[in-house]
PDB file of N, CA and C in Angstrom:
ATOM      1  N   UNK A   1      35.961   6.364 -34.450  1.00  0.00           N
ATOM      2  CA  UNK A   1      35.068   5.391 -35.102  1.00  0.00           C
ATOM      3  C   UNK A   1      33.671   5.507 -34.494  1.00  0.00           C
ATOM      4  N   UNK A   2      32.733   5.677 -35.306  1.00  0.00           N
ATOM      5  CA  UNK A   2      31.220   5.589 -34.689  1.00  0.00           C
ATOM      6  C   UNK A   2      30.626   4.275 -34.226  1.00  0.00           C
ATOM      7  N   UNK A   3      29.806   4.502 -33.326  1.00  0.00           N
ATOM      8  CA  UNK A   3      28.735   3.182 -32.988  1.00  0.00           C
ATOM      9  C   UNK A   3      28.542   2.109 -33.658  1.00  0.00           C
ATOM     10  N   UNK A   4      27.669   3.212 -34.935  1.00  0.00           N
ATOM     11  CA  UNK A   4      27.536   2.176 -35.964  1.00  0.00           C
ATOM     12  C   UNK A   4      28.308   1.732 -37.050  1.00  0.00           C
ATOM     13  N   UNK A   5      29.464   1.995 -37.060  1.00  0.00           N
ATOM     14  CA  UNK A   5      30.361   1.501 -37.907  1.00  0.00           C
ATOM     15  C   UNK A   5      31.241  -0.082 -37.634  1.00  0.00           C
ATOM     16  N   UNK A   6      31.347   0.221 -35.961  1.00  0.00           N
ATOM     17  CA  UNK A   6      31.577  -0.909 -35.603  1.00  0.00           C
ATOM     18  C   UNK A   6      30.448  -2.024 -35.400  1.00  0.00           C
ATOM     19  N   UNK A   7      29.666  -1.747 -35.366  1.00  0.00           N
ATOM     20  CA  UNK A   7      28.413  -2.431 -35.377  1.00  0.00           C
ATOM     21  C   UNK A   7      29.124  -3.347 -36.792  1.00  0.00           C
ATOM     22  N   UNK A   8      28.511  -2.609 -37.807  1.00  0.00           N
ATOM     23  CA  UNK A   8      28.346  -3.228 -38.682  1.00  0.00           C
ATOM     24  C   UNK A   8      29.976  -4.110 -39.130  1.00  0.00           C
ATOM     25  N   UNK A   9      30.825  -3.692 -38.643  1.00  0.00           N
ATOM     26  CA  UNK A   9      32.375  -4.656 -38.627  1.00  0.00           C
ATOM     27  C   UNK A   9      31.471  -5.990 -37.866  1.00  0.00           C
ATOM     28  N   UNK A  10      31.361  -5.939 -36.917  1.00  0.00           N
ATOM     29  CA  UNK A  10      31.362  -7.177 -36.083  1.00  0.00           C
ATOM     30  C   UNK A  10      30.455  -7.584 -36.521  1.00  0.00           C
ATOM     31  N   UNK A  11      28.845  -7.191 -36.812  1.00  0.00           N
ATOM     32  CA  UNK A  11      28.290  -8.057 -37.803  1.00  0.00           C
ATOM     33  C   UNK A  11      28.969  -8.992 -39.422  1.00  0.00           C
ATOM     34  N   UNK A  12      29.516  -7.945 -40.050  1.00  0.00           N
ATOM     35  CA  UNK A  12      30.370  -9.246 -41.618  1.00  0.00           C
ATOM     36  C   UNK A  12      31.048  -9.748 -40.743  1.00  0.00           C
ATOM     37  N   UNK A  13      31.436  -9.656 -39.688  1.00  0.00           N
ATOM     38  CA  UNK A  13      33.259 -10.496 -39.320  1.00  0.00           C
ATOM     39  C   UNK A  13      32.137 -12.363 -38.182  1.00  0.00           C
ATOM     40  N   UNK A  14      30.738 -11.884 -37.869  1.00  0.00           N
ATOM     41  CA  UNK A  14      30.206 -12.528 -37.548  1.00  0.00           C
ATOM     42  C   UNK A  14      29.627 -13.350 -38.302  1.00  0.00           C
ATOM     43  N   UNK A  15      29.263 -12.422 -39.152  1.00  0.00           N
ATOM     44  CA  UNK A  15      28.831 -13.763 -40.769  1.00  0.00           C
ATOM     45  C   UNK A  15      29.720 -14.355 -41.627  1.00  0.00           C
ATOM     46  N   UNK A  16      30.792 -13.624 -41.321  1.00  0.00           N
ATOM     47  CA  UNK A  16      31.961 -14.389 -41.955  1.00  0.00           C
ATOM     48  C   UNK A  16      32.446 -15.840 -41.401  1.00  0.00           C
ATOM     49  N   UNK A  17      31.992 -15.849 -39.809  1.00  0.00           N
ATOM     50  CA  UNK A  17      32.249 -16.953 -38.839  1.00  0.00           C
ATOM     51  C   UNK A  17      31.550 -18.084 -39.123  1.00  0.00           C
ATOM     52  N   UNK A  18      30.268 -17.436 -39.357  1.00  0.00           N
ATOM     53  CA  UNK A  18      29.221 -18.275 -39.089  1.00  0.00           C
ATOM     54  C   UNK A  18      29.379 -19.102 -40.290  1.00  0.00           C
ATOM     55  N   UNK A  19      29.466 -18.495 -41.704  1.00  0.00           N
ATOM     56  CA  UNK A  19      30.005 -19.264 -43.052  1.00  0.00           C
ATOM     57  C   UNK A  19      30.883 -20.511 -42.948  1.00  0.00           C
ATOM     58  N   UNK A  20      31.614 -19.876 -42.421  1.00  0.00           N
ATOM     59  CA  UNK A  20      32.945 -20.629 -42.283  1.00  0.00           C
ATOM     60  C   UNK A  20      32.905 -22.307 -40.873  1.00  0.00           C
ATOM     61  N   UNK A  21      32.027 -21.798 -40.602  1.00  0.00           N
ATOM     62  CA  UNK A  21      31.757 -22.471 -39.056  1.00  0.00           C
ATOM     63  C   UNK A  21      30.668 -23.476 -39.674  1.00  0.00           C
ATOM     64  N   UNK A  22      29.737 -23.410 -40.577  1.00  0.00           N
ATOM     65  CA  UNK A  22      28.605 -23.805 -41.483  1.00  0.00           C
ATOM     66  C   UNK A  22      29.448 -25.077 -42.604  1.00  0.00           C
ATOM     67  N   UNK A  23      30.393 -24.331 -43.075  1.00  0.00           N
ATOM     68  CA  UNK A  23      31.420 -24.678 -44.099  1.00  0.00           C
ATOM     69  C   UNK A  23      31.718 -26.051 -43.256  1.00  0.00           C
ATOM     70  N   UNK A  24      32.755 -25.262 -41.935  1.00  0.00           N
ATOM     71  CA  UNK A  24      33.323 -27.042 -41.780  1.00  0.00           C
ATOM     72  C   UNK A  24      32.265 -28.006 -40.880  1.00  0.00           C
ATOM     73  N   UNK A  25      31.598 -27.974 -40.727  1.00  0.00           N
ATOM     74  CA  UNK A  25      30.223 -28.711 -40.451  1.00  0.00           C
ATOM     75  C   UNK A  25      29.813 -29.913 -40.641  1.00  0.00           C
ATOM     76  N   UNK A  26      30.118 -29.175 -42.285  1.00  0.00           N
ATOM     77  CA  UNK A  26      29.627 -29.884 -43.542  1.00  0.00           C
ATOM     78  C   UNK A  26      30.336 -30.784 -43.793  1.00  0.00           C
ATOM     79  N   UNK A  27      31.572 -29.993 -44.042  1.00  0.00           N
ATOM     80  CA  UNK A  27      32.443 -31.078 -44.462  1.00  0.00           C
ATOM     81  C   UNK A  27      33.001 -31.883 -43.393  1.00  0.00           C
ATOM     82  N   UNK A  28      33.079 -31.902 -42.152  1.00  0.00           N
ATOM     83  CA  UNK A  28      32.550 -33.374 -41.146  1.00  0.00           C
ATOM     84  C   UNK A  28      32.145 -34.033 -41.574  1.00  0.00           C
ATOM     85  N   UNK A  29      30.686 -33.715 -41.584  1.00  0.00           N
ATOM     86  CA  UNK A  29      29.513 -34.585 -41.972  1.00  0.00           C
ATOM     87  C   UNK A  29      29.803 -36.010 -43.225  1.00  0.00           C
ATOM     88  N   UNK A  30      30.537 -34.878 -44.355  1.00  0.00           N
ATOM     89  CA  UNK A  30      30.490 -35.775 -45.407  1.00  0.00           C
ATOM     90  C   UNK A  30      31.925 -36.373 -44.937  1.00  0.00           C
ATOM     91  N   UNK A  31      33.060 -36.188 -44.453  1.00  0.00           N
ATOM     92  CA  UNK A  31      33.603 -37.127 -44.171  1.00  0.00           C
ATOM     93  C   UNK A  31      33.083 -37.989 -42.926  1.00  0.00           C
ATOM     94  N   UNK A  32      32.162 -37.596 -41.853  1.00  0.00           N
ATOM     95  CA  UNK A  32      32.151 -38.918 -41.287  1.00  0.00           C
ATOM     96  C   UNK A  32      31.341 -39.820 -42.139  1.00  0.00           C
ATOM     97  N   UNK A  33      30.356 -39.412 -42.787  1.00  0.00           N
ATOM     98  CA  UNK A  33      29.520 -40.238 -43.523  1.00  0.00           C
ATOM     99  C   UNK A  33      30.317 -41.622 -45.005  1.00  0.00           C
ATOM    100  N   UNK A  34      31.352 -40.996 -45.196  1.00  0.00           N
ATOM    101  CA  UNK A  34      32.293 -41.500 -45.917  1.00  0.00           C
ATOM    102  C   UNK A  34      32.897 -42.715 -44.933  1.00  0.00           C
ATOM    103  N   UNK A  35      33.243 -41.829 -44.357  1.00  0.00           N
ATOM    104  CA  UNK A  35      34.125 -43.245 -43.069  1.00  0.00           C
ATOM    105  C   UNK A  35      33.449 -44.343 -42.553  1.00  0.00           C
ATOM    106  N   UNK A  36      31.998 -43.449 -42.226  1.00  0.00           N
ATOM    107  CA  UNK A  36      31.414 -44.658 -41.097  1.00  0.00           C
ATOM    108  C   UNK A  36      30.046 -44.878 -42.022  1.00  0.00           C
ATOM    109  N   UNK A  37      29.729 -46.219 -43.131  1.00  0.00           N
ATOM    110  CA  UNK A  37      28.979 -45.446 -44.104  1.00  0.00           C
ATOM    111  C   UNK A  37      27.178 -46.278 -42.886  1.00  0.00           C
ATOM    112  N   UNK A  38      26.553 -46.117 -43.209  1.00  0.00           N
ATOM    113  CA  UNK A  38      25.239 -45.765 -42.152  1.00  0.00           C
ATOM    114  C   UNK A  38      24.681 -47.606 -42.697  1.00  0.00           C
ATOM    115  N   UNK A  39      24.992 -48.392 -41.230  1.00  0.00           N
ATOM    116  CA  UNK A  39      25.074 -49.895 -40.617  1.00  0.00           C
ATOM    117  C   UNK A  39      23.511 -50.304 -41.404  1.00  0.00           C
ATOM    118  N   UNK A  40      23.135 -51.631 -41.652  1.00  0.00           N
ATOM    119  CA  UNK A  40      22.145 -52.157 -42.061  1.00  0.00           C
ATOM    120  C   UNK A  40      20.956 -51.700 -40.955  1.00  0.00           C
ATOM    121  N   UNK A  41      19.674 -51.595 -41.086  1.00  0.00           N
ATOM    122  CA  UNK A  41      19.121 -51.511 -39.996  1.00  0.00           C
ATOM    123  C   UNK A  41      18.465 -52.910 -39.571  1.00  0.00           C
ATOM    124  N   UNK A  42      18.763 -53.062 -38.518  1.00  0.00           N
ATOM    125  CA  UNK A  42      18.928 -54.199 -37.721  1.00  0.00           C
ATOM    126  C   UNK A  42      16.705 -54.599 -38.046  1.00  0.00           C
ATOM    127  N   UNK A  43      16.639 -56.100 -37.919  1.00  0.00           N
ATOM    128  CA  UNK A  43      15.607 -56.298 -37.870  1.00  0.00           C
ATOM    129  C   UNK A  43      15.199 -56.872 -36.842  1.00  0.00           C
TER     130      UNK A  43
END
């Protein structure tokens, strides 16, 4: 296998992470935002 062949594996398999890592993030977000929905702001 060459240099750059693996190069470029671990780069998609890194953007594949990063997608995926982006992905559940998100969908945290919108479930905490669901759960805990954002308090009056206090005066």
């Amino acid at each position: 296998m060459t240099g750059r062949g693996s190069f470029r594996q671990s780069a998609n398999f890194l953007d594949g992470v990063r997608e995926q890592t982006n992905r559940l993030v998100e969908q945290s977000m919108q479930e905490w935002d669901r759960a805990c929905p954002e308090p009056e702001p206090a005066v």
